[in-house]
Each structure stands twice: as C-alpha cells, then as structure tokens.
C-alpha atoms as a PDB file:
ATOM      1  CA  UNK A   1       1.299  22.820  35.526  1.00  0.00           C
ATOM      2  CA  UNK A   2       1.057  20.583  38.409  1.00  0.00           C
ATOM      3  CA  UNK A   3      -2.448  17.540  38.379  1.00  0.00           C
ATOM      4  CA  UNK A   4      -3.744  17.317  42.011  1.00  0.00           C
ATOM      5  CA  UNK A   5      -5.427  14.381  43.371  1.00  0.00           C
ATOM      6  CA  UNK A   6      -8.698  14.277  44.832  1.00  0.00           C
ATOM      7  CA  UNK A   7      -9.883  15.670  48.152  1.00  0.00           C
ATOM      8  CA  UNK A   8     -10.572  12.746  49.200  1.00  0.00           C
ATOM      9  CA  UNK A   9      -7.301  11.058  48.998  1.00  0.00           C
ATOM     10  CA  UNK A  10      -5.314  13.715  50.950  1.00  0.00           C
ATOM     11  CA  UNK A  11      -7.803  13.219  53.531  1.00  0.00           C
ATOM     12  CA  UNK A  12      -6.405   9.627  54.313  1.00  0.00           C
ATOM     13  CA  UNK A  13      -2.428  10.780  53.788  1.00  0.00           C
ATOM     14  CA  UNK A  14      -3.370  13.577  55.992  1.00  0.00           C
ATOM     15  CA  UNK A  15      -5.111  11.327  58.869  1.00  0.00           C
ATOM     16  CA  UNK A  16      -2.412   8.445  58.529  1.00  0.00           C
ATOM     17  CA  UNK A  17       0.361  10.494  58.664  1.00  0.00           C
ATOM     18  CA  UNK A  18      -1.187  12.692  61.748  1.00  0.00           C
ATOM     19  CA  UNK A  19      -2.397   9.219  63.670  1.00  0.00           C
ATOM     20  CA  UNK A  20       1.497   7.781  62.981  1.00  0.00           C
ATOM     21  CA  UNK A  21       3.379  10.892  64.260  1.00  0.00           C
ATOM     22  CA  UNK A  22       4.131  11.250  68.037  1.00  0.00           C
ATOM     23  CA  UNK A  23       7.097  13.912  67.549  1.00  0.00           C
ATOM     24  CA  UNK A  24       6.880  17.559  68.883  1.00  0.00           C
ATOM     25  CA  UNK A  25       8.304  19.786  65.872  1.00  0.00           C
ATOM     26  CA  UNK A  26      11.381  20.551  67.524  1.00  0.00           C
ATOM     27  CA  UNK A  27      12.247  16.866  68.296  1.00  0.00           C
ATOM     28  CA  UNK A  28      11.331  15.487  64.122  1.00  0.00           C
ATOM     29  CA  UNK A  29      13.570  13.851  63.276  1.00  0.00           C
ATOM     30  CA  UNK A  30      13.423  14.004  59.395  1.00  0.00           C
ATOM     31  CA  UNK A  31      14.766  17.798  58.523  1.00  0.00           C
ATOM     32  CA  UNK A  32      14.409  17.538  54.642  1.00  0.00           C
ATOM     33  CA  UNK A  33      12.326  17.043  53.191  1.00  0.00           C
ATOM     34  CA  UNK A  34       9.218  18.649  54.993  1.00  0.00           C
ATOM     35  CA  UNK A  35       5.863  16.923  55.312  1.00  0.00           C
ATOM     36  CA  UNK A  36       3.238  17.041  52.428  1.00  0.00           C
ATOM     37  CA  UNK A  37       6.012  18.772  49.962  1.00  0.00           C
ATOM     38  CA  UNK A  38       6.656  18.322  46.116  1.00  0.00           C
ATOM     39  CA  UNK A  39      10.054  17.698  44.645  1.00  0.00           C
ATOM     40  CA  UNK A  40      10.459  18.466  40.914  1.00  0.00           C
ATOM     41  CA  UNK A  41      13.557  16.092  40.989  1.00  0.00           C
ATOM     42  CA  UNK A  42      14.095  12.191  41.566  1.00  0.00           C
ATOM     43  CA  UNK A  43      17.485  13.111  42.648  1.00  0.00           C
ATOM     44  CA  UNK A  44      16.105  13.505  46.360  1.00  0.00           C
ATOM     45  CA  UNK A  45      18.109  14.981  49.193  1.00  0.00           C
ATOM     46  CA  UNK A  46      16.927  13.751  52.631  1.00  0.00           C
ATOM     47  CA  UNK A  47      18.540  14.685  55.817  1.00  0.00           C
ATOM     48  CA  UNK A  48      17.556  12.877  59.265  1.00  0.00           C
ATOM     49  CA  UNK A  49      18.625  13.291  62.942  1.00  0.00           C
ATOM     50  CA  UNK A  50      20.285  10.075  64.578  1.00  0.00           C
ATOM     51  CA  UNK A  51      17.913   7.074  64.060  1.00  0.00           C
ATOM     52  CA  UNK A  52      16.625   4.501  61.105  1.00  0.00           C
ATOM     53  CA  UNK A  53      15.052   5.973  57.914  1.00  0.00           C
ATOM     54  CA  UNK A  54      12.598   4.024  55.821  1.00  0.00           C
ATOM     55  CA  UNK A  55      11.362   5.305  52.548  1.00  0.00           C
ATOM     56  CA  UNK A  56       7.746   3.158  51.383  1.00  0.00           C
ATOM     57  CA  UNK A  57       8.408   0.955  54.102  1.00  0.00           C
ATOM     58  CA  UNK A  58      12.432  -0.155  53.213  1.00  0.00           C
ATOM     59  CA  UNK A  59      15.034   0.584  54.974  1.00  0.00           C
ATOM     60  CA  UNK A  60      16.722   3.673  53.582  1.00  0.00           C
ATOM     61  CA  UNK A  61      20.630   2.449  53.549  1.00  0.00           C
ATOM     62  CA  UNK A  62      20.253  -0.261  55.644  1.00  0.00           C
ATOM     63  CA  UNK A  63      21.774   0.943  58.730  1.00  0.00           C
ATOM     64  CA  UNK A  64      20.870   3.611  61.565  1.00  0.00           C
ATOM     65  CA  UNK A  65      22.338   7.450  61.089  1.00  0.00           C
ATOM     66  CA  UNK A  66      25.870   8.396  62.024  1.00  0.00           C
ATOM     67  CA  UNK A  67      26.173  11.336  64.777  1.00  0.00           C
ATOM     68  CA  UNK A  68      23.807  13.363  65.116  1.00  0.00           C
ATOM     69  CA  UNK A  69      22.405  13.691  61.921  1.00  0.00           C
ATOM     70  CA  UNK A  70      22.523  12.946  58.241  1.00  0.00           C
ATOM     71  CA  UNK A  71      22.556  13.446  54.628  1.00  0.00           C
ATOM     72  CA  UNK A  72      21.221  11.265  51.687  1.00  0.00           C
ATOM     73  CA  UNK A  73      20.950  11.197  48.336  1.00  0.00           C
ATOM     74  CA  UNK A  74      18.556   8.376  46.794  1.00  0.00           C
ATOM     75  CA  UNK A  75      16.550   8.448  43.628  1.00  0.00           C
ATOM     76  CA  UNK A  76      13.171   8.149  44.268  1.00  0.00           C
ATOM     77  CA  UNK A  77      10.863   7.797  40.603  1.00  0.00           C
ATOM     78  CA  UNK A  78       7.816  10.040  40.678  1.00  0.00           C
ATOM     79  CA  UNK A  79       4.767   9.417  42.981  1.00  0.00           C
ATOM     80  CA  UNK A  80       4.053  10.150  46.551  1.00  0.00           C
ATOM     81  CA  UNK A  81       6.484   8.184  48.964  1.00  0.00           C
ATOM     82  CA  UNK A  82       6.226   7.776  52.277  1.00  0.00           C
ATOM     83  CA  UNK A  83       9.223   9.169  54.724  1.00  0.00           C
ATOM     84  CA  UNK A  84       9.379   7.138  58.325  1.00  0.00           C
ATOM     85  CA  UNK A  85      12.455   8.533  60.736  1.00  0.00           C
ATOM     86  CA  UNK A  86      12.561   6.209  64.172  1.00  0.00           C
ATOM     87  CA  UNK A  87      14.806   6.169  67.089  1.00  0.00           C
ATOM     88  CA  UNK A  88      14.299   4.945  70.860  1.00  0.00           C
ATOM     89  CA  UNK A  89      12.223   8.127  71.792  1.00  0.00           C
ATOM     90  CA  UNK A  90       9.778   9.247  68.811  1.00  0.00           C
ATOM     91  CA  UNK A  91       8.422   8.290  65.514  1.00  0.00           C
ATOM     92  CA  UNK A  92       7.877  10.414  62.065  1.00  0.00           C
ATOM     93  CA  UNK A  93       6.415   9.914  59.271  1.00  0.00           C
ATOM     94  CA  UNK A  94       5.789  12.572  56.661  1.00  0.00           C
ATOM     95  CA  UNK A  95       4.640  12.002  52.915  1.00  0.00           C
ATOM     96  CA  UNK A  96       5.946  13.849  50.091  1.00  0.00           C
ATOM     97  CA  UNK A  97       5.652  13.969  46.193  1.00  0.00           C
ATOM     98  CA  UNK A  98       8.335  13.616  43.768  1.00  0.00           C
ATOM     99  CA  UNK A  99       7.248  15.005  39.944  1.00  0.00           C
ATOM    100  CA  UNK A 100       8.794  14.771  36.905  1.00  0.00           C
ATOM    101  CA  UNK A 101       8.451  16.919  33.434  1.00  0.00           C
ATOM    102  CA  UNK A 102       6.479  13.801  32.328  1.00  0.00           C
ATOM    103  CA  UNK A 103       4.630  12.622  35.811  1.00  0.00           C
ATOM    104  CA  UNK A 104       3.432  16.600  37.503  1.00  0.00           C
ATOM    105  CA  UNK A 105       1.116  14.555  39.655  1.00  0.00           C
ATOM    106  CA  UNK A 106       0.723  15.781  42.932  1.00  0.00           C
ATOM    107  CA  UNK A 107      -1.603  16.138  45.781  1.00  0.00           C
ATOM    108  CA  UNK A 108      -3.955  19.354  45.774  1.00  0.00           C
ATOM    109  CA  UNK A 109      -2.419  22.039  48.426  1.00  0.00           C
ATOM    110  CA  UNK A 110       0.944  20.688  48.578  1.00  0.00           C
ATOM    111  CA  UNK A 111       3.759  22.621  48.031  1.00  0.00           C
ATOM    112  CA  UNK A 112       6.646  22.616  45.721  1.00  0.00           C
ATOM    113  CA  UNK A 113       9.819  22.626  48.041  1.00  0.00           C
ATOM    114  CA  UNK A 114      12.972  24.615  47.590  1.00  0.00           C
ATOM    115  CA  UNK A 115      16.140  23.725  49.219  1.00  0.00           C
ATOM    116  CA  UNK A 116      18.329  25.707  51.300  1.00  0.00           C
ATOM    117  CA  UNK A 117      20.865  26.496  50.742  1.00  0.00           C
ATOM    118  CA  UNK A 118      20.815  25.409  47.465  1.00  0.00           C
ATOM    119  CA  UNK A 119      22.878  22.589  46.354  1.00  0.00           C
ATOM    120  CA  UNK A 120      25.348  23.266  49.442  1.00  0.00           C
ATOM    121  CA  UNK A 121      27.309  20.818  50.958  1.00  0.00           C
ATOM    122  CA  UNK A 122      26.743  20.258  54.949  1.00  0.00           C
ATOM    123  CA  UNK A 123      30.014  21.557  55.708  1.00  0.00           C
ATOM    124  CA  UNK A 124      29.049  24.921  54.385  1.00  0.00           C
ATOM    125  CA  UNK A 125      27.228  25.937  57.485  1.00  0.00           C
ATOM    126  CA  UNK A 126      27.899  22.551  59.688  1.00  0.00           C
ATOM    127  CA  UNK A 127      31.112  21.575  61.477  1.00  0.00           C
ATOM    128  CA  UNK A 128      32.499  17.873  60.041  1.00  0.00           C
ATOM    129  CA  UNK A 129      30.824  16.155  63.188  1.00  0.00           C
ATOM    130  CA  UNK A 130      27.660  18.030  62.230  1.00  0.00           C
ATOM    131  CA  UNK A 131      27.221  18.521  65.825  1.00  0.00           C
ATOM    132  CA  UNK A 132      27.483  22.168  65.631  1.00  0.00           C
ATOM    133  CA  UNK A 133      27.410  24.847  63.347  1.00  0.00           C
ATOM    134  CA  UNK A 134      30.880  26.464  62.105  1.00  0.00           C
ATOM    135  CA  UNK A 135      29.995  29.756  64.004  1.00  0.00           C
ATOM    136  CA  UNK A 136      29.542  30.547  67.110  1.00  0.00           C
ATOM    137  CA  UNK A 137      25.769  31.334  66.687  1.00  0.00           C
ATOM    138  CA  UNK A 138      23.136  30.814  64.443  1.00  0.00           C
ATOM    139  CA  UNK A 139      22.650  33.710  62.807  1.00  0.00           C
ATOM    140  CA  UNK A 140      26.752  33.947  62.575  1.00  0.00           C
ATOM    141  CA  UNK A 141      26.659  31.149  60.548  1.00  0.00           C
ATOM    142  CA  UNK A 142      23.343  32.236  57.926  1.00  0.00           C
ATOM    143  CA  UNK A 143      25.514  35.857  58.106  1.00  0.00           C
ATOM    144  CA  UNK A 144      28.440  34.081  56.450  1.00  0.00           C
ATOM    145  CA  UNK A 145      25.985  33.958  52.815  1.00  0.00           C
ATOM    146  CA  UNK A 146      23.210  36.545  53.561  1.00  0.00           C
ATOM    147  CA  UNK A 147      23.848  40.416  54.590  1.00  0.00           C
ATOM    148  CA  UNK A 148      22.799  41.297  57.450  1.00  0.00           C
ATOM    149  CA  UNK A 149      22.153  44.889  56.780  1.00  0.00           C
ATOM    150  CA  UNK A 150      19.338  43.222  54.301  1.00  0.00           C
ATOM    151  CA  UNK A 151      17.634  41.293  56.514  1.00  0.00           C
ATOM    152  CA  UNK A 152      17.226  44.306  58.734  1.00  0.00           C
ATOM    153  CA  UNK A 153      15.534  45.868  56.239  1.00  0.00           C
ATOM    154  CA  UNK A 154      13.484  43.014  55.294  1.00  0.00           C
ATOM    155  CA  UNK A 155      12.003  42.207  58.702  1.00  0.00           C
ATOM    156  CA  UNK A 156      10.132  44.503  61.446  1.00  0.00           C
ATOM    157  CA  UNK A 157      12.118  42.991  64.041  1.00  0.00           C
ATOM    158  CA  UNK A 158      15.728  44.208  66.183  1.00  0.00           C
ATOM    159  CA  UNK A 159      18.761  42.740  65.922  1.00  0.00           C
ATOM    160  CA  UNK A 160      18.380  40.765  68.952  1.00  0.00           C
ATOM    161  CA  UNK A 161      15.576  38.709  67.511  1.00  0.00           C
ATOM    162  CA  UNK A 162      17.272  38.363  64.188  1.00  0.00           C
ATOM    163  CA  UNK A 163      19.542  36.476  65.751  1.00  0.00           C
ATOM    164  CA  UNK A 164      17.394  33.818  66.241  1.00  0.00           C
ATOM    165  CA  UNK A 165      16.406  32.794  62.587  1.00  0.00           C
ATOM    166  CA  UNK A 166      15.600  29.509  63.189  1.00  0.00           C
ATOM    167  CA  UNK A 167      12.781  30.680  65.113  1.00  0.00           C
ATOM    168  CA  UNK A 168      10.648  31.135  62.002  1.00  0.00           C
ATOM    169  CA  UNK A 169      13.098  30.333  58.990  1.00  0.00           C
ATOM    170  CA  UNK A 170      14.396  26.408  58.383  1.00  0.00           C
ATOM    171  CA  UNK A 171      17.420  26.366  57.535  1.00  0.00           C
ATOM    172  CA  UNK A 172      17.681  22.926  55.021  1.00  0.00           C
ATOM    173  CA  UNK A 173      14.239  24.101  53.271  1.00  0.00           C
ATOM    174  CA  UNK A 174      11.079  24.816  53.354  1.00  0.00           C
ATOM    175  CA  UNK A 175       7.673  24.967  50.774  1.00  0.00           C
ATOM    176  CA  UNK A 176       7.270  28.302  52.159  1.00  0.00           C
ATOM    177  CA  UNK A 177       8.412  31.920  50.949  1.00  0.00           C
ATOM    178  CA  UNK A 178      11.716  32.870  52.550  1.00  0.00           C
ATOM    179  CA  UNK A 179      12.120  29.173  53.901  1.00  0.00           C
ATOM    180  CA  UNK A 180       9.715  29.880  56.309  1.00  0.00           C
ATOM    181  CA  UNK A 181       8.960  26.928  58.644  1.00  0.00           C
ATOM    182  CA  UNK A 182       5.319  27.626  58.670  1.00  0.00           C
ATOM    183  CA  UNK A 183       3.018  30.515  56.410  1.00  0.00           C
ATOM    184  CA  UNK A 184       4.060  34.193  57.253  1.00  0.00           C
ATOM    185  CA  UNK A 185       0.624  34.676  59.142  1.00  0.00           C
ATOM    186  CA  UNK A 186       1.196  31.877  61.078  1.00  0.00           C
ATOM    187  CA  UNK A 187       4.668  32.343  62.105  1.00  0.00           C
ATOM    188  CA  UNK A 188       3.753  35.848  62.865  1.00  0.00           C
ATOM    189  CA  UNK A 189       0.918  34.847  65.338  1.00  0.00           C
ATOM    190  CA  UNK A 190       3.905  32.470  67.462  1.00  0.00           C
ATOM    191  CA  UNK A 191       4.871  35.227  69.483  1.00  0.00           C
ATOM    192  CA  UNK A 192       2.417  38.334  67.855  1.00  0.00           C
ATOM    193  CA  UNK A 193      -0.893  35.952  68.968  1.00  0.00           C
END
C-alpha cells in the first residue's frame, strides 16, 4: 500500500510546477514520464523531445538531446524528483515519485504509471532517426501489436477516428486506464463537450 503526503504539500508541487510551465500539451517536451506520476522502479525510463533535461536541478547526461527526441535510462533512489525539459522556445517541469518495496511514499492523488509499450525498444514503433514512425500512419504503427478488430469493439467510435489514437491515448505511457492521456470523462468531453 502506497503512504501519501499531506494536502498541504501537493499544494506547493502543484503551484510550483504550474507557475514554472509555459508549454501547451502538444509542444511538452518531456514524453515519459507524465507529470505528478509514481514509478514503482528506480530503474527510470525518461524520454524528452530535442532540448536539455535536468533531473533535481543537474543536468541529466550533460549534453542537449540528439534529433528529435530521446531515450534515458538513469536510476533515480526513491522520493519525489523534479523533471525540467528546456529548449529555445518553452520550458517544463513536471514532478514525479519513484517508490520502492521499502520507501511506498508518495503524494496523495498521484498515480502509479505504466509504460507503453512495455519494456519496448524505440525502434519498435519509431524509425532509427526517431523522426517518424515505421508506418505510414499512426494507427498503422499501434496496429502492428494491437488488433484492430478489438479496438473496434472496445470504443464507440468509426474507423476514421480510430485512426487517430493519439488523440486520447499516449503512446510512451500514461497513469491512466488504457494509456489514456487524460481520465476517460475528460477525454470524452474534448470533442463530446
């Protein structure tokens, strides 16, 4: 069982972190993990868009991102850590909690985050420049693990909107059901008001 911290204490993450961030969501820059998440491992995977990373302040590798975006593994002990992704246009900053099987401490209402796909290499759906994905589309590349014929029957939409999955799934994670980029009411109400 996950300990939670105090009200009060997610109060100030939640109003430095919102104060610090001047990125729209589609231009963040740090795609895993997501803001206010828990990791149950110290083995952390972080992936970032072009730009420096800094993890509690340090420079995360020492140098800016190759391409267009990257992967990194670091181990990170347990506590809450603080994620900051920079480059010439934006800044983002998202905290997160890493827990152990000795250290469960973690803010109250933060959410344990699952990978996707799990423990996949980049190439799996990325092109080796990451610059694209291997398919043509989207939804060609998620259709190269999942069935399409079951996510038509899982969802209320047509085909044509399935397509899009990136309109309400993320594809590197999420500490949603389904890797949903936001709660199912919520990402309903996007284009359902």
């Amino acid at each position: 069982m996950t300990k939670h911290l105090g009200a009060t204490g997610t109060l100030v993450l939640l109003c430095s972190v919102w104060a610090a961030d001047r990125t729209k969501p589609e231009d963040a820059g740090i795609l895993r993990p997501t803001h206010q998440s828990i990791l149950e491992t110290e083995e952390v995977q972080i992936i970032a868009r072009e730009g420096e990373v800094w993890l509690d302040g340090k420079p995360l590798g020492g140098r800016q991102t190759p391409g267009t975006r990257r992967a990194l593994s670091a181990q990170i002990p347990a506590g809450i850590h603080q994620l900051t992704w920079k480059s010439a246009e934006a800044l983002q900053k998202i905290e997160f909690a890493v827990t152990t099987s000795q250290n469960k401490t973690a803010p109250s209402g933060w959410k344990v985050y699952r990978a996707h796909p799990p423990q996949a290499e980049c190439e799996t759906c990325h092109a080796p420049q990451m610059r694209n994905f291997k398919k043509l589309s989207v939804a060609e590349t998620c259709f190269t693990c999942h069935k399409q014929k079951g996510f038509a029957e899982g969802h209320t939409h047509n085909d044509e909107i399935l397509d899009e999955c990136v309109l309400c799934h993320n594809p590197h994670g999420s500490t949603e059901k389904f890797h949903l980029k936001m709660t199912r009411e919520t990402a309903c109400k996007q284009c359902h008001g």
